[in-house]
Protein backbone atom coordinates (compact mmCIF):
# COMPACT_ATOMS: atom_id res chain seq x y z
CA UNK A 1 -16.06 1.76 54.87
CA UNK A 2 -18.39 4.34 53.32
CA UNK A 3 -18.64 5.29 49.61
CA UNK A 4 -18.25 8.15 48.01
CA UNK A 5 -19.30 9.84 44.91
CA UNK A 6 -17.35 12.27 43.92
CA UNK A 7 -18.78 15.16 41.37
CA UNK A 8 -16.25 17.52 39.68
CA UNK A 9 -15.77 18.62 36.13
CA UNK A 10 -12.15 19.11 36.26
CA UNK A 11 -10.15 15.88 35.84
CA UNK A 12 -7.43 16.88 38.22
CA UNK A 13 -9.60 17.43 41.02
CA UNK A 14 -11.45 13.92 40.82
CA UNK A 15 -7.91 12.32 40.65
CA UNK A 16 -6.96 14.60 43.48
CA UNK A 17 -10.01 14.01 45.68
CA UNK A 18 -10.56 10.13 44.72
CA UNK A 19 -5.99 9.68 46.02
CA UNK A 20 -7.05 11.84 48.96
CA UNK A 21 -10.28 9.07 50.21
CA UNK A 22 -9.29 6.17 48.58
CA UNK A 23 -5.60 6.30 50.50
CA UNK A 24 -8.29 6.73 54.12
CA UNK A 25 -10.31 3.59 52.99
CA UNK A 26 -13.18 5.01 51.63
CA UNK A 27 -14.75 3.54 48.22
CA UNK A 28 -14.83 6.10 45.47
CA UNK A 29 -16.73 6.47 42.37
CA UNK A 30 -16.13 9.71 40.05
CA UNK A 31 -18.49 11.25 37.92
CA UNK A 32 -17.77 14.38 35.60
CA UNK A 33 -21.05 16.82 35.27
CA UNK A 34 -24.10 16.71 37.13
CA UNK A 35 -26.58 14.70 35.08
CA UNK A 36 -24.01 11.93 35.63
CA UNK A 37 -24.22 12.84 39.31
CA UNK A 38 -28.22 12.29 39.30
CA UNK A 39 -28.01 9.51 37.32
CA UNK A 40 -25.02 7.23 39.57
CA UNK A 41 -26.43 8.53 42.72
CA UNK A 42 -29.91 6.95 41.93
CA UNK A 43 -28.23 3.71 41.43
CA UNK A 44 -25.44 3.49 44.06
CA UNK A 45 -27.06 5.92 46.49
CA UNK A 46 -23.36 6.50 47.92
CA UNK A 47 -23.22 7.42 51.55
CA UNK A 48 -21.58 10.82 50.76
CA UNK A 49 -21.85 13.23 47.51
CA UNK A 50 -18.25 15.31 46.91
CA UNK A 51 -19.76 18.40 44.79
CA UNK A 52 -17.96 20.96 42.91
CA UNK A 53 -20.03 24.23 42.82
CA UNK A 54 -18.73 25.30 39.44
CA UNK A 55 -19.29 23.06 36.64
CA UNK A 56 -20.51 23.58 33.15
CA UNK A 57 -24.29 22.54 32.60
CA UNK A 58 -25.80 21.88 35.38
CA UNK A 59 -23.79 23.53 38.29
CA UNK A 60 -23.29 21.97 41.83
CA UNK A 61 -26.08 24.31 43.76
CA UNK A 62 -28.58 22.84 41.22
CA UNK A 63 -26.88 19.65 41.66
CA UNK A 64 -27.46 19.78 45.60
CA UNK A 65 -31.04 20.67 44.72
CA UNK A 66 -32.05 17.85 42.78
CA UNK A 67 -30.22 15.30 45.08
CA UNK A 68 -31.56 16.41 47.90
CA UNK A 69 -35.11 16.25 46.20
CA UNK A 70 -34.29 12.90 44.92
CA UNK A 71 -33.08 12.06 48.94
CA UNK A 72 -33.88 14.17 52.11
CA UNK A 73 -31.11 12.24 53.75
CA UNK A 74 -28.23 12.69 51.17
CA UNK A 75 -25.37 13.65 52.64
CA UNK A 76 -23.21 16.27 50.51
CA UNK A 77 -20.14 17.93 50.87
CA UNK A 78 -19.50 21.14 48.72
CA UNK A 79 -16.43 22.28 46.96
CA UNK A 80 -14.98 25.11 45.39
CA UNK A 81 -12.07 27.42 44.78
CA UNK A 82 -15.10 30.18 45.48
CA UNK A 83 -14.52 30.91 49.14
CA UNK A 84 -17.22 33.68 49.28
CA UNK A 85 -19.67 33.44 52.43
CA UNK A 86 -22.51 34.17 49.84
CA UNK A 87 -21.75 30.97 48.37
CA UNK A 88 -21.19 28.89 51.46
CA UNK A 89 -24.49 30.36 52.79
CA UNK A 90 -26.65 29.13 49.46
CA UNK A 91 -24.69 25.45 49.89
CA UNK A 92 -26.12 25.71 53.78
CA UNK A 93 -29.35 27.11 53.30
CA UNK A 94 -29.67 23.96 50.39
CA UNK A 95 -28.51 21.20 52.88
CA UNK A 96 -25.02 20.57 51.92
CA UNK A 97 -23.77 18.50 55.17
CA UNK A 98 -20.15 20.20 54.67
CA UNK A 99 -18.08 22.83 53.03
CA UNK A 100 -14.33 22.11 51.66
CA UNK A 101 -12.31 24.46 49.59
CA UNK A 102 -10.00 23.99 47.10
CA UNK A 103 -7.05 23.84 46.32
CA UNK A 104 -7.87 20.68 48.71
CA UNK A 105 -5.78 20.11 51.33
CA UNK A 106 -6.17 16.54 52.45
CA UNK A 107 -6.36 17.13 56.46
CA UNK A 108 -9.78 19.55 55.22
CA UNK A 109 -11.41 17.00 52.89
CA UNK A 110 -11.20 14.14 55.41
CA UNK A 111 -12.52 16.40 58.17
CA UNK A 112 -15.32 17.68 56.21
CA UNK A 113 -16.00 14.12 54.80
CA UNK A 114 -16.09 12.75 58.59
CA UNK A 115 -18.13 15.41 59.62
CA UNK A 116 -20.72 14.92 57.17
CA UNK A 117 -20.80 11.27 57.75
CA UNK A 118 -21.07 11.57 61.43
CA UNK A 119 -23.90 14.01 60.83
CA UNK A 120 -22.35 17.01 61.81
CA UNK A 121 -23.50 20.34 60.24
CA UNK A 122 -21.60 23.01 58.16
């Protein structure tokens, strides 16, 4: 089963997100701010990236930036309570693979987490 690393400054939304894929098989690793997103995604290189937007430091878009720098062919899936097209257009137009909102609904992030990892775009 694939892995996941999942990015996400709020602790309730890692616990959320890691019962959500972990209860479909997937293996999860959780990570708090971005640095710590750089840093366990150069050593694991998970199969899929999870990625809040809005996090103190180092938000998610520069997060997405620096991953995708780091690997062409990371595949990351965006999330955020921020459900303005503006936002979803700058997570496109930086190569997030996939777009979930939150509050997460379960039947969302697994679609958006299978969609990525078959390749399918936003």
């Amino acid at each position: 089963m694939a892995t996941i690393l999942i990015v996400d400054d709020a602790n309730l939304c890692r616990k959320t997100s890691r019962r959500i894929l972990e209860s479909a098989g997937y293996q999860v690793t959780d990570v708090a701010d971005g640095l710590a997103a750089l840093e366990r995604y150069a050593l694991d290189r998970p199969d899929l990236v999870l990625l809040d937007i809005t996090m103190a430091g180092m938000g998610g878009l520069e997060v997405l930036d620096q991953l995708r720098t780091m690997d062409p062919d990371a595949r990351i899936v965006m999330a955020t309570a921020d459900v303005q097209s503006s936002t979803r257009e700058l997570a496109k137009a930086g190569g997030a693979a996939g777009f979930v909102a939150k509050p997460f609904a379960a039947d969302h992030v697994l679609a958006a987490v299978a969609g990525a990892l078959q390749g399918a775009a936003l």
